[in-house]
C-alpha atoms as a PDB file:
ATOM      1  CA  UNK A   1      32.251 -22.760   1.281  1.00  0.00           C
ATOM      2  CA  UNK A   2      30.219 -23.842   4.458  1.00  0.00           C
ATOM      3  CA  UNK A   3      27.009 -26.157   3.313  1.00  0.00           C
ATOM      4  CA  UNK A   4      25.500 -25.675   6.507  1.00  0.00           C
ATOM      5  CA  UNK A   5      24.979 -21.596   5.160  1.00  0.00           C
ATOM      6  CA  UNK A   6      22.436 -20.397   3.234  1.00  0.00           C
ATOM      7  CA  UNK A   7      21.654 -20.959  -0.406  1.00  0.00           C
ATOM      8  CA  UNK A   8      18.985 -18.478  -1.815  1.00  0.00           C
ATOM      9  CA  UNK A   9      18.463 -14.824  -1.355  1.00  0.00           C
ATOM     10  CA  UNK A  10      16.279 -13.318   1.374  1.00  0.00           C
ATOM     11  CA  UNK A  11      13.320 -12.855  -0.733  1.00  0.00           C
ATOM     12  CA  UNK A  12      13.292 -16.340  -3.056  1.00  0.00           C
ATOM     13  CA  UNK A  13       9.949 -17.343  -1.416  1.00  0.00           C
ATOM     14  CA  UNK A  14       8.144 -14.092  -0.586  1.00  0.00           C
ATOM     15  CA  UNK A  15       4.478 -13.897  -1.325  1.00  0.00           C
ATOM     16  CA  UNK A  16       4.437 -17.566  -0.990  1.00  0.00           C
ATOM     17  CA  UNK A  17       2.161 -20.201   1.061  1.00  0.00           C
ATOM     18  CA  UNK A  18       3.567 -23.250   1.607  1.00  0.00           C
ATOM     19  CA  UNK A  19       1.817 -26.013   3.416  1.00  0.00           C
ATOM     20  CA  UNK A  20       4.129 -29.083   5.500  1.00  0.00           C
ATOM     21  CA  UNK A  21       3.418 -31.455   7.016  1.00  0.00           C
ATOM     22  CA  UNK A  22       5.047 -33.371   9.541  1.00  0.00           C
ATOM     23  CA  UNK A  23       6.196 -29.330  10.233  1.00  0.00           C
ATOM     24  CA  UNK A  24       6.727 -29.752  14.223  1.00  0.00           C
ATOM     25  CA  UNK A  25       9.514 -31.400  14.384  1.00  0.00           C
ATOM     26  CA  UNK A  26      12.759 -32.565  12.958  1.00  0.00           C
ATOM     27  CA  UNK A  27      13.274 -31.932   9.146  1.00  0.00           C
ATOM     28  CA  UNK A  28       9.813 -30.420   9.025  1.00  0.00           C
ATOM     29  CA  UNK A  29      10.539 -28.302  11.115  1.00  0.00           C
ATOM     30  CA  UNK A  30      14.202 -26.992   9.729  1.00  0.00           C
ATOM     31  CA  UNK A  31      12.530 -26.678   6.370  1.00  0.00           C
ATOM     32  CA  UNK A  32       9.967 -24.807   7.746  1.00  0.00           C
ATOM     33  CA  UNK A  33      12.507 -22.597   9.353  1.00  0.00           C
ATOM     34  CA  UNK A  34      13.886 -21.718   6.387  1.00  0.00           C
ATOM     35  CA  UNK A  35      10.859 -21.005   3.963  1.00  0.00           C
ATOM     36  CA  UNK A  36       9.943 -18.573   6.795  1.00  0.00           C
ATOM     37  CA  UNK A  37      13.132 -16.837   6.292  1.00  0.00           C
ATOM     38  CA  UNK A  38      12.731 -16.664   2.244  1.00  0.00           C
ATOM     39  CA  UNK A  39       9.969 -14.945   2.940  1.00  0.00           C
ATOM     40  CA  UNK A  40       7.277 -17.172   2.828  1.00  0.00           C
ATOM     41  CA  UNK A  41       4.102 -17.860   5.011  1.00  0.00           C
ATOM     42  CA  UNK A  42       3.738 -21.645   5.785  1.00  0.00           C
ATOM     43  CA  UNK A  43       1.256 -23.680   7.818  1.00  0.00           C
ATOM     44  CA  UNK A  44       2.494 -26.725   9.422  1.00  0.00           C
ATOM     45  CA  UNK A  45       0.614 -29.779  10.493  1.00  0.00           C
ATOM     46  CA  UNK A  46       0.665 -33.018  12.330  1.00  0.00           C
ATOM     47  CA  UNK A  47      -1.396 -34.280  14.982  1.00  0.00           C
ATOM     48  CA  UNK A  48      -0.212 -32.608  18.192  1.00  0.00           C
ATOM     49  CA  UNK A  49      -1.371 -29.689  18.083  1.00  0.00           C
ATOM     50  CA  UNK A  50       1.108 -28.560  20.816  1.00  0.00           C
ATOM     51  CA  UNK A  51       3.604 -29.217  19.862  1.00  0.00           C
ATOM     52  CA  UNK A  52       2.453 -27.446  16.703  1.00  0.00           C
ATOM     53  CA  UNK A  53       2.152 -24.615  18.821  1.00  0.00           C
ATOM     54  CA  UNK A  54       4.853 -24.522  20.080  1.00  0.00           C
ATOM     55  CA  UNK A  55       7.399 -25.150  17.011  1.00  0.00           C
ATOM     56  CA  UNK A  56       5.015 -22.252  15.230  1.00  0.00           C
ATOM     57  CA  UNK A  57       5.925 -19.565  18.204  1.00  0.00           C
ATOM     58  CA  UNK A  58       9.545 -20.557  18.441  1.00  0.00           C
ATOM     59  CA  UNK A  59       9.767 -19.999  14.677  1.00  0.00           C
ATOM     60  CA  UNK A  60       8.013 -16.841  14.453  1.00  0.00           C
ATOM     61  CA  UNK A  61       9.986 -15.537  17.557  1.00  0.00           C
ATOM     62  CA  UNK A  62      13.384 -16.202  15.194  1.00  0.00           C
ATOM     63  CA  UNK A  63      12.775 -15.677  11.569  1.00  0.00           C
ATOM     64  CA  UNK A  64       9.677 -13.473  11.896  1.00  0.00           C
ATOM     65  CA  UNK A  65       6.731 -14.049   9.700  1.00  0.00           C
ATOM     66  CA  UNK A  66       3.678 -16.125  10.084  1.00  0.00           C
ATOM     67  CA  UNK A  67       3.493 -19.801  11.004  1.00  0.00           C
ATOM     68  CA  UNK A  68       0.130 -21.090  11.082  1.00  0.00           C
ATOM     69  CA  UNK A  69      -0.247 -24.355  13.469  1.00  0.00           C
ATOM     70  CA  UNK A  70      -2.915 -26.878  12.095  1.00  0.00           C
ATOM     71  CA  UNK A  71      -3.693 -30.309  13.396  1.00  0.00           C
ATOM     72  CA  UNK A  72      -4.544 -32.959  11.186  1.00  0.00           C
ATOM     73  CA  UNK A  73      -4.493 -36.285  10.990  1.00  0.00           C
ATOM     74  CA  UNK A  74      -3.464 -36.707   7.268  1.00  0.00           C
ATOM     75  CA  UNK A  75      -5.113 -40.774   7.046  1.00  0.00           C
ATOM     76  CA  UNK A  76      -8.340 -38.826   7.197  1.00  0.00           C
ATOM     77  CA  UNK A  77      -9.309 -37.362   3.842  1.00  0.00           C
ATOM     78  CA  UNK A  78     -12.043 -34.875   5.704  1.00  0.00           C
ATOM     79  CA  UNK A  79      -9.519 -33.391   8.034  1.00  0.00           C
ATOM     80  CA  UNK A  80      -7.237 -32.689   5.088  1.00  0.00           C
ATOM     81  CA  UNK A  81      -9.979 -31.060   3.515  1.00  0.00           C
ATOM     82  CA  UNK A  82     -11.136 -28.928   7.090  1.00  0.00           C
ATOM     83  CA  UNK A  83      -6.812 -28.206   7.382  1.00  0.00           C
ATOM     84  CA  UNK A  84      -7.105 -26.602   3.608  1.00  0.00           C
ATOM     85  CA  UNK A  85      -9.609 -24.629   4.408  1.00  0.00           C
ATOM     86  CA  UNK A  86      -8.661 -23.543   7.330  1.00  0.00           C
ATOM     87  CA  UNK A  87      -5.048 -22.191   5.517  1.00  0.00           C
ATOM     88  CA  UNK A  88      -7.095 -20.875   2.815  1.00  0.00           C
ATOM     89  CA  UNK A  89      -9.361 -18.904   5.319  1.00  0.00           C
ATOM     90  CA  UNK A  90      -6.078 -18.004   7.009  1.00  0.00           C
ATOM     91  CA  UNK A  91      -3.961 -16.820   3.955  1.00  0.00           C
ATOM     92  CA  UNK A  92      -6.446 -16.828   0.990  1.00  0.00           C
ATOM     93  CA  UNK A  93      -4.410 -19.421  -1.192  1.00  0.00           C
ATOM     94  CA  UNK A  94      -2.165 -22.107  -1.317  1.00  0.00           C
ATOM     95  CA  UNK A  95       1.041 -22.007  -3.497  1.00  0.00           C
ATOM     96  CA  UNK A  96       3.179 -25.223  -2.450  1.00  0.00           C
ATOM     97  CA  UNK A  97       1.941 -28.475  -0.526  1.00  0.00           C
ATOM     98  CA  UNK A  98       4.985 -30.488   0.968  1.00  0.00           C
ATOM     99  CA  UNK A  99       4.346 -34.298   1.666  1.00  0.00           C
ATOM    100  CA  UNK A 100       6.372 -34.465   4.697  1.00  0.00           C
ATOM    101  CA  UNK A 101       4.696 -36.787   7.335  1.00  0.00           C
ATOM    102  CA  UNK A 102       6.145 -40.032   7.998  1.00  0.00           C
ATOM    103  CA  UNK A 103       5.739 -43.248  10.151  1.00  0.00           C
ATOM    104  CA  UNK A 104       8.477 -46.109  10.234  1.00  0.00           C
ATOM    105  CA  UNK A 105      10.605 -48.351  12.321  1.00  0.00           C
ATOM    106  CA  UNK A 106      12.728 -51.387  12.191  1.00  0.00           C
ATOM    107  CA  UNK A 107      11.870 -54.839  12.556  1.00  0.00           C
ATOM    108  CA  UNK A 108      12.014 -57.867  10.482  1.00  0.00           C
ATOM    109  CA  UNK A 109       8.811 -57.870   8.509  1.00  0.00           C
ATOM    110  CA  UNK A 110       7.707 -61.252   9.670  1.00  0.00           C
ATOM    111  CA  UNK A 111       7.471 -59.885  13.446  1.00  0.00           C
ATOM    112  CA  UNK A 112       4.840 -56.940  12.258  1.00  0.00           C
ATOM    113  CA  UNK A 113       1.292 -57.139  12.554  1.00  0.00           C
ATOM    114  CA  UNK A 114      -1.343 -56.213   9.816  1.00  0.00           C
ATOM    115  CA  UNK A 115      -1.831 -52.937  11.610  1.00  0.00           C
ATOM    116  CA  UNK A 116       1.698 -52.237  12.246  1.00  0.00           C
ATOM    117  CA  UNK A 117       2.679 -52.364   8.657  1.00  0.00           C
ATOM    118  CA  UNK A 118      -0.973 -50.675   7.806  1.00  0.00           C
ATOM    119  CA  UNK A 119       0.217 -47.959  10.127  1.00  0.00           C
ATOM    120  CA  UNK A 120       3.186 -46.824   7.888  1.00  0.00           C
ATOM    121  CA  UNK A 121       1.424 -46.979   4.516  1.00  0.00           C
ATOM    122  CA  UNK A 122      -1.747 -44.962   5.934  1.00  0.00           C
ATOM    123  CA  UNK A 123       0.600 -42.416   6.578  1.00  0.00           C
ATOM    124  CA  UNK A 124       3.127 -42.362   4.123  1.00  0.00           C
ATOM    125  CA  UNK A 125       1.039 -43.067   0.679  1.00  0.00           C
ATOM    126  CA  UNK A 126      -2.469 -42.754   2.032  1.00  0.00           C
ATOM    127  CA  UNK A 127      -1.921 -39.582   3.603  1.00  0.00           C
ATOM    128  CA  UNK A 128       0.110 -38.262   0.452  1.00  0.00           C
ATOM    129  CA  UNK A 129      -2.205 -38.839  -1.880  1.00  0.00           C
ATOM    130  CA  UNK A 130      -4.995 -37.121   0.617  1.00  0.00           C
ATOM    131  CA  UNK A 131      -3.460 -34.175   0.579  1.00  0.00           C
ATOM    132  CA  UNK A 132      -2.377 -34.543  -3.075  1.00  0.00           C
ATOM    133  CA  UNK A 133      -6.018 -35.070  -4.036  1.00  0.00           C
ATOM    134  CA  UNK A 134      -7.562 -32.247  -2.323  1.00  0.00           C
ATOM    135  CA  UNK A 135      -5.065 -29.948  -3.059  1.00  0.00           C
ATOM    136  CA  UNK A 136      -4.801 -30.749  -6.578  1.00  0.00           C
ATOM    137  CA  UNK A 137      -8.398 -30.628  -6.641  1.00  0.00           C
ATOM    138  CA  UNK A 138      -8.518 -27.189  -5.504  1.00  0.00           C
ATOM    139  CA  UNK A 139      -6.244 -26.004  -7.723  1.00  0.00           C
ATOM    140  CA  UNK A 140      -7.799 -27.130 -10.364  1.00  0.00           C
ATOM    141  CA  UNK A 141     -10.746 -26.099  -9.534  1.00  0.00           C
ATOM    142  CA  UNK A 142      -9.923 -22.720  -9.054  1.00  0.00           C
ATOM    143  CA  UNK A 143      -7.723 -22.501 -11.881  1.00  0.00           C
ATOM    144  CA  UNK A 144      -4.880 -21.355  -9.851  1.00  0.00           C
ATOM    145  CA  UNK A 145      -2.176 -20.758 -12.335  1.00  0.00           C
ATOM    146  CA  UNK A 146       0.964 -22.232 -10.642  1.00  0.00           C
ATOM    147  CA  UNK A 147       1.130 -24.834  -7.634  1.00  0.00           C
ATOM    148  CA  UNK A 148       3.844 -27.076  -6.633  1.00  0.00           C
ATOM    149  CA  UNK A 149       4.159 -30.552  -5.061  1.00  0.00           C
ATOM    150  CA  UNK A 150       7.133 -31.661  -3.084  1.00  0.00           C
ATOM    151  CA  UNK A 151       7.350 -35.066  -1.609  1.00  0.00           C
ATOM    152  CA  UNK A 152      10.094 -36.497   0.778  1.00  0.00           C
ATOM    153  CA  UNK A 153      10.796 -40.209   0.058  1.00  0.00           C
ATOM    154  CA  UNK A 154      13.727 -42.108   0.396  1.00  0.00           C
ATOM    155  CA  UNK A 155      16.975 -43.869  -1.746  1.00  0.00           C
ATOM    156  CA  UNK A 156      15.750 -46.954  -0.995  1.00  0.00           C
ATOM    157  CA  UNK A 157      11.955 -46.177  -2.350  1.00  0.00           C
ATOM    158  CA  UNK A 158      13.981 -47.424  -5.667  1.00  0.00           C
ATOM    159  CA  UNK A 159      16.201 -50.034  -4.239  1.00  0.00           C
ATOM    160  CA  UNK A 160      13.749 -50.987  -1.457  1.00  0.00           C
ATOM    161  CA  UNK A 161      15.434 -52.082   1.735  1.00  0.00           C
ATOM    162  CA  UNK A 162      15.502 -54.824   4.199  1.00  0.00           C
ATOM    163  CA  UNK A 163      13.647 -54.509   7.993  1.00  0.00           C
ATOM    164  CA  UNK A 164      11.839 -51.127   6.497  1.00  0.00           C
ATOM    165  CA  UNK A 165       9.513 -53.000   3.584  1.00  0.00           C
ATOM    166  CA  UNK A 166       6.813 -51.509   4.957  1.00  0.00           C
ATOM    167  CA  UNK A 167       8.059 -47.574   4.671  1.00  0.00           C
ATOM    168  CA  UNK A 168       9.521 -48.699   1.199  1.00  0.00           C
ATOM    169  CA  UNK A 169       6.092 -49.780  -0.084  1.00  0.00           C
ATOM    170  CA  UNK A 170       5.055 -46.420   0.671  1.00  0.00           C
ATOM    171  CA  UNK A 171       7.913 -44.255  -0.383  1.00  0.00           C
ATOM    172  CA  UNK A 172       8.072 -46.263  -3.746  1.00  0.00           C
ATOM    173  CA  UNK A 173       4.284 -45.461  -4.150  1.00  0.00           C
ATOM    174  CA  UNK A 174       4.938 -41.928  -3.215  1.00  0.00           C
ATOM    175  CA  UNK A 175       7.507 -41.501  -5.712  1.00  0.00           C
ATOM    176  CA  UNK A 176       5.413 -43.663  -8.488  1.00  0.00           C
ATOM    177  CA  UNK A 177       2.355 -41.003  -7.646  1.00  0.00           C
ATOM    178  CA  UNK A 178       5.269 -38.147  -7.939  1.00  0.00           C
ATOM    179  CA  UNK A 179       6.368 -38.916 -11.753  1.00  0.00           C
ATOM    180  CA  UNK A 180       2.767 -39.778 -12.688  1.00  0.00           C
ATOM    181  CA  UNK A 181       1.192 -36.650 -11.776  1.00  0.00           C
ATOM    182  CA  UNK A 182       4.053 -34.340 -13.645  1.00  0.00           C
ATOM    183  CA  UNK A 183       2.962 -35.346 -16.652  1.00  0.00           C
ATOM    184  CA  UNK A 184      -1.120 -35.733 -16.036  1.00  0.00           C
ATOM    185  CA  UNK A 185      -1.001 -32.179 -13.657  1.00  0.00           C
ATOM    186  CA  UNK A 186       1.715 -30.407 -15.805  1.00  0.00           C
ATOM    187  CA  UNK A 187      -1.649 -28.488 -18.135  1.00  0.00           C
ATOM    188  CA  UNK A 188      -2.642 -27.428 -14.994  1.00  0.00           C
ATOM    189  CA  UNK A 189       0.415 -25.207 -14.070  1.00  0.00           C
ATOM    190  CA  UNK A 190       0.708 -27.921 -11.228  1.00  0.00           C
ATOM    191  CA  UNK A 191       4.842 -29.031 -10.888  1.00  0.00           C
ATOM    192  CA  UNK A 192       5.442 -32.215  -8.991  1.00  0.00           C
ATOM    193  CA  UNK A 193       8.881 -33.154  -7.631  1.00  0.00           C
ATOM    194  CA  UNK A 194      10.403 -35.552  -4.701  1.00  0.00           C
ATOM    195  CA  UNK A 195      13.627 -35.336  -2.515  1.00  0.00           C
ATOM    196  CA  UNK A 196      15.404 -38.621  -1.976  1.00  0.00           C
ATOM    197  CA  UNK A 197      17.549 -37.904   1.228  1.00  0.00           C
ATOM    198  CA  UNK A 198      19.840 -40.341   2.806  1.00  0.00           C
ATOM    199  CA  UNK A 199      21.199 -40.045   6.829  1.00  0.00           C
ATOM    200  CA  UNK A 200      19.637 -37.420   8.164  1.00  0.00           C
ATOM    201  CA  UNK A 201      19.197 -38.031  11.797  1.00  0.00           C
ATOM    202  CA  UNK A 202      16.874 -36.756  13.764  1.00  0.00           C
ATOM    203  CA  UNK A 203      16.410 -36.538  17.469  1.00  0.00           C
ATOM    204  CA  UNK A 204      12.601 -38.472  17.018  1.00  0.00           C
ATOM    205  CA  UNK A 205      12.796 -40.497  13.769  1.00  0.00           C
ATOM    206  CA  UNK A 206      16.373 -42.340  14.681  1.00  0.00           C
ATOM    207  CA  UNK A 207      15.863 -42.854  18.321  1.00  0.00           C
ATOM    208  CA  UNK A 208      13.243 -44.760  17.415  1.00  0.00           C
ATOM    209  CA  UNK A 209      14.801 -46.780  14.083  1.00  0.00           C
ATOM    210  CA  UNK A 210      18.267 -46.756  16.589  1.00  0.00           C
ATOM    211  CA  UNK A 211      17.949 -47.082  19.853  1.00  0.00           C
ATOM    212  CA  UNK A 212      20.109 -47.435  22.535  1.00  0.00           C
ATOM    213  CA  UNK A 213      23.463 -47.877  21.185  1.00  0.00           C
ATOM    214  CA  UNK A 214      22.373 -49.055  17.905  1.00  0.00           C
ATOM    215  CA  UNK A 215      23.150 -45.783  16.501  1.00  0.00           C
ATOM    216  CA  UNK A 216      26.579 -46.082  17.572  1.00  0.00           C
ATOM    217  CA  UNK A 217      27.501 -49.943  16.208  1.00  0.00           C
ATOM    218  CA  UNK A 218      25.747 -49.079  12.853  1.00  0.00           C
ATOM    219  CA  UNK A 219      26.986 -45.976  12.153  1.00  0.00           C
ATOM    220  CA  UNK A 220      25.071 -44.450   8.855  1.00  0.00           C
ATOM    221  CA  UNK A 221      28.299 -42.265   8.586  1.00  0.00           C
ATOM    222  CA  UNK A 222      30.487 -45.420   7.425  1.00  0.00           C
ATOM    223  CA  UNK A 223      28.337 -46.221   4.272  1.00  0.00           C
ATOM    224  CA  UNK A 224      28.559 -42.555   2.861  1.00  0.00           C
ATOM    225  CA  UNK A 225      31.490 -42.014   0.433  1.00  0.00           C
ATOM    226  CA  UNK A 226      31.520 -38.281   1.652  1.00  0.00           C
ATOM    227  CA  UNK A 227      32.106 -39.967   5.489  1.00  0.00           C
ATOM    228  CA  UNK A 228      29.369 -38.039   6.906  1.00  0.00           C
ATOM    229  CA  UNK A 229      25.126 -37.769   7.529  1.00  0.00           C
ATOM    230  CA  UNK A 230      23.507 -34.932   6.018  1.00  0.00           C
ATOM    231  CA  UNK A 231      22.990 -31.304   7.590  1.00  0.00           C
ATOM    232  CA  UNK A 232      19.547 -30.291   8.039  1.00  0.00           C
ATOM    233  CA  UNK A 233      20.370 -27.073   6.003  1.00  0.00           C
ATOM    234  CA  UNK A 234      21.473 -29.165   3.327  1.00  0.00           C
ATOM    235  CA  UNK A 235      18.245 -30.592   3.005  1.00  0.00           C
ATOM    236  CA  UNK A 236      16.150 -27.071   3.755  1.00  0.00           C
ATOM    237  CA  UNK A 237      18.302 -25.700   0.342  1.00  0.00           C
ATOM    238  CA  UNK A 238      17.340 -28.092  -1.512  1.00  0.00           C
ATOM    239  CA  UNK A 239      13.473 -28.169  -0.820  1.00  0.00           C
ATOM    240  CA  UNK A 240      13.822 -24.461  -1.016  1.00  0.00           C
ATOM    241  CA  UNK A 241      14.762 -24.456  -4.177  1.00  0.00           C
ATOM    242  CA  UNK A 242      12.606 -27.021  -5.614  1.00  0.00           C
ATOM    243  CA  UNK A 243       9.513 -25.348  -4.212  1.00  0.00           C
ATOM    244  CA  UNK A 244      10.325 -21.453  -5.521  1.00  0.00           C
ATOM    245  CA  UNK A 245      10.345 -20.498  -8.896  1.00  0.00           C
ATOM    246  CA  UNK A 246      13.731 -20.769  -9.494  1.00  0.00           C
ATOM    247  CA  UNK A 247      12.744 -24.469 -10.344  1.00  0.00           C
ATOM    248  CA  UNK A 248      10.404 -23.696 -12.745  1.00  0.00           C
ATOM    249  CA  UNK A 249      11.190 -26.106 -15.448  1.00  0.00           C
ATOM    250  CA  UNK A 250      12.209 -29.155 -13.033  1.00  0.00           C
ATOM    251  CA  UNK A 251       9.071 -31.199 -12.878  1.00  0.00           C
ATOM    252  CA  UNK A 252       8.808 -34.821 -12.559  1.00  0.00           C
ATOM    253  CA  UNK A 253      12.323 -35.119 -10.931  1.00  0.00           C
ATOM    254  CA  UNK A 254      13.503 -37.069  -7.536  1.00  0.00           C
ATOM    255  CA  UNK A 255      16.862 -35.446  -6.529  1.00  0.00           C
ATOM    256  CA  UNK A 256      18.855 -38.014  -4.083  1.00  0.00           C
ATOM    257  CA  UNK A 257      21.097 -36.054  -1.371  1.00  0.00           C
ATOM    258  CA  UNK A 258      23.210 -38.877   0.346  1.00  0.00           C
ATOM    259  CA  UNK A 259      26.327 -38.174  -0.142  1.00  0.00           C
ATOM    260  CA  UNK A 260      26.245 -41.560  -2.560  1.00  0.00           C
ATOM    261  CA  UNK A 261      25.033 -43.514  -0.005  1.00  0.00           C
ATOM    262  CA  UNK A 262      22.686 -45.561  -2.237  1.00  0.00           C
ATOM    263  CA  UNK A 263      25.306 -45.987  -5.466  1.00  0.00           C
ATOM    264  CA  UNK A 264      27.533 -47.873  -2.458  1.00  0.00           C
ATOM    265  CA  UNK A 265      25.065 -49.915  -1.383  1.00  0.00           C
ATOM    266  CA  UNK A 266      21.450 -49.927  -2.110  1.00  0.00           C
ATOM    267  CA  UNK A 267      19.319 -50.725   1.299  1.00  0.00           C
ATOM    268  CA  UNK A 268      19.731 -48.173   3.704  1.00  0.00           C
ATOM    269  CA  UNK A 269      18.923 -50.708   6.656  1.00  0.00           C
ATOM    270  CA  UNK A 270      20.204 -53.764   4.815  1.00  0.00           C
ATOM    271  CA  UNK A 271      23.119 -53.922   7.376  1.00  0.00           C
ATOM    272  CA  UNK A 272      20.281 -55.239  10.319  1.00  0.00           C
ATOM    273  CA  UNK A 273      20.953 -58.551   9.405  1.00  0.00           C
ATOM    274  CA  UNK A 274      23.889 -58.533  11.684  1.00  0.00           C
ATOM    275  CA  UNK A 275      21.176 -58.468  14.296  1.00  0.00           C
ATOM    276  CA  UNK A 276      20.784 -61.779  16.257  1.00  0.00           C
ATOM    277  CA  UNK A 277      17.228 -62.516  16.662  1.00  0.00           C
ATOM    278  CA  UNK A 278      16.939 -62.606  20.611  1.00  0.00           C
ATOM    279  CA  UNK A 279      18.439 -58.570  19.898  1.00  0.00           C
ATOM    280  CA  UNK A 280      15.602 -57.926  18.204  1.00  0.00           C
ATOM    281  CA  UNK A 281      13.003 -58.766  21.184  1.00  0.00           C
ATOM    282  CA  UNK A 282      15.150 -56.201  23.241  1.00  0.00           C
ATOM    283  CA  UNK A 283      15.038 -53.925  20.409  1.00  0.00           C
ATOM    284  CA  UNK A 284      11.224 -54.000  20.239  1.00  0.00           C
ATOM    285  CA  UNK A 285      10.681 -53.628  24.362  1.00  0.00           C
ATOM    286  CA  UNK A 286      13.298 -50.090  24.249  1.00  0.00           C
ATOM    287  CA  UNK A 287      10.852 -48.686  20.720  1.00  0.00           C
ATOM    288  CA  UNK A 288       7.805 -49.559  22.891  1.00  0.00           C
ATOM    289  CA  UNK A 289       9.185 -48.117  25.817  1.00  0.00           C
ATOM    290  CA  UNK A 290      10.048 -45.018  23.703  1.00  0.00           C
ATOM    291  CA  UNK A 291       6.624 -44.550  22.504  1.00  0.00           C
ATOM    292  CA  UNK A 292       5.005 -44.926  25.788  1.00  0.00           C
ATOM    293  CA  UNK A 293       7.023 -42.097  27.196  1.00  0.00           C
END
């Protein structure tokens, strides 16, 4: 058995509309991938809109079917609401919304600013629960029969984690909007669920939490009991499943893939404290440098 193959058949997600964001890149993007080749038609959003292009055309060139680029800046409730309609124009419904965007990066929490750390939670739990709420709303208003929610947070959005309390305030909020809504949304036909993935590196998101040769010297790999980070198909299964019917009575749940990272040792970043402090100035000058490229 090879868990990098696929799980479901061809057709688990046909007829559906699926909206992610944080779809450009990374595992947006391989999620994306892969409800495309169930069958599905998704839009993807984030705030380059290029590179939205671009990830949409490269998709449709390989799996075939439509990928609808959209940008939005999810911290703003009205371009949430102009990016719904726009898929609704597009497609003429909505079947799954997928809570995908994310901002975080290391650094002891006495070295951020107020914006810094209000950087991460507008993204993470503000823009959630904007595209929750007008979602949600729309269903309900329309009296859509079925709808699903699917939000990616973290192990340590339960165990919280050291150098990342910012992203952990916002996962755990995430994950406490997650459980609440199952049971207030359920009469609605509305199912809301949550992936908890450990290591999953991506080319953006850990170049920026690890640079240099960070990655290297505190290597996720070493904490897993399976001795290994997670395959992007791994996680693309899993989603897919969760947002086709196939799930149908799983609402309310977070399902943790880490390979038992978090039973081992609950912090995913708690092993930065091995990090002299004059590291972390350099640490700080190679993420700026990063984000100015």
């Amino acid at each position: 058995m090879d868990f990098t193959k696929k799980m479901l058949r061809d057709d688990a997600l046909k007829g559906k509309v699926i909206v992610v964001t944080g779809g450009g890149s990374g595992l947006g993007k391989a999620m994306t991938q892969y409800f495309l080749e169930l069958g599905a038609q998704v839009a993807i959003t984030s705030r380059d809109l290029d590179k939205l292009k671009n990830t949409a055309k490269e998709l449709e060139d390989k799996m075939g079917g439509t990928c609808l680029p959209l940008a939005c800046d999810v911290r703003h409730y009205d371009q949430v609401e102009a990016m719904l309609e726009n898929v609704l124009k597009t497609f003429g419904k909505v079947d799954v919304l997928l809570n995908n965007a994310a901002g975080n990066f290391i650094s002891p929490t006495e070295r951020l600013s107020a914006n810094a750390f209000d950087t991460v939670i507008d993204i993470v739990l503000k823009g959630s629960k904007n595209c929750t709420l007008a979602f949600g709303k729309h269903w309900i208003d329309s009296k859509q029969e079925t709808a699903t929610i699917l939000n990616i947070v973290t192990t340590y959005a339960f165990t919280g984690s050291a150098y990342v309390v910012p992203s952990a305030t916002a996962k755990a909020g995430v994950l406490a909007m997650t459980r609440s809504l199952a049971v207030e949304w359920a009469k609605y036909g509305i199912r809301s669920n949550a992936i908890a993935p450990g290591p999953f590196p991506t080319k953006g998101a850990w170049d920026r939490l690890l640079p240099g040769d960070l990655a290297e010297k505190f290597d996720m790999a070493k904490k897993v009991p399976l001795k290994r980070v997670g395959d992007h198909q791994e996680l693309a299964n899993l989603a897919a499943y969760l947002v086709s019917d196939f799930s149908a009575y799983i609402n309310g749940e977070v399902v943790v893939i880490d390979g038992g990272e978090w039973l081992k040792g609950a912090g995913q970043f708690n092993l930065l404290d091995q990090i002299p402090e004059e590291m972390w100035d350099m640490l700080e000058m190679m993420i700026k440098a990063k984000k100015d490229k």
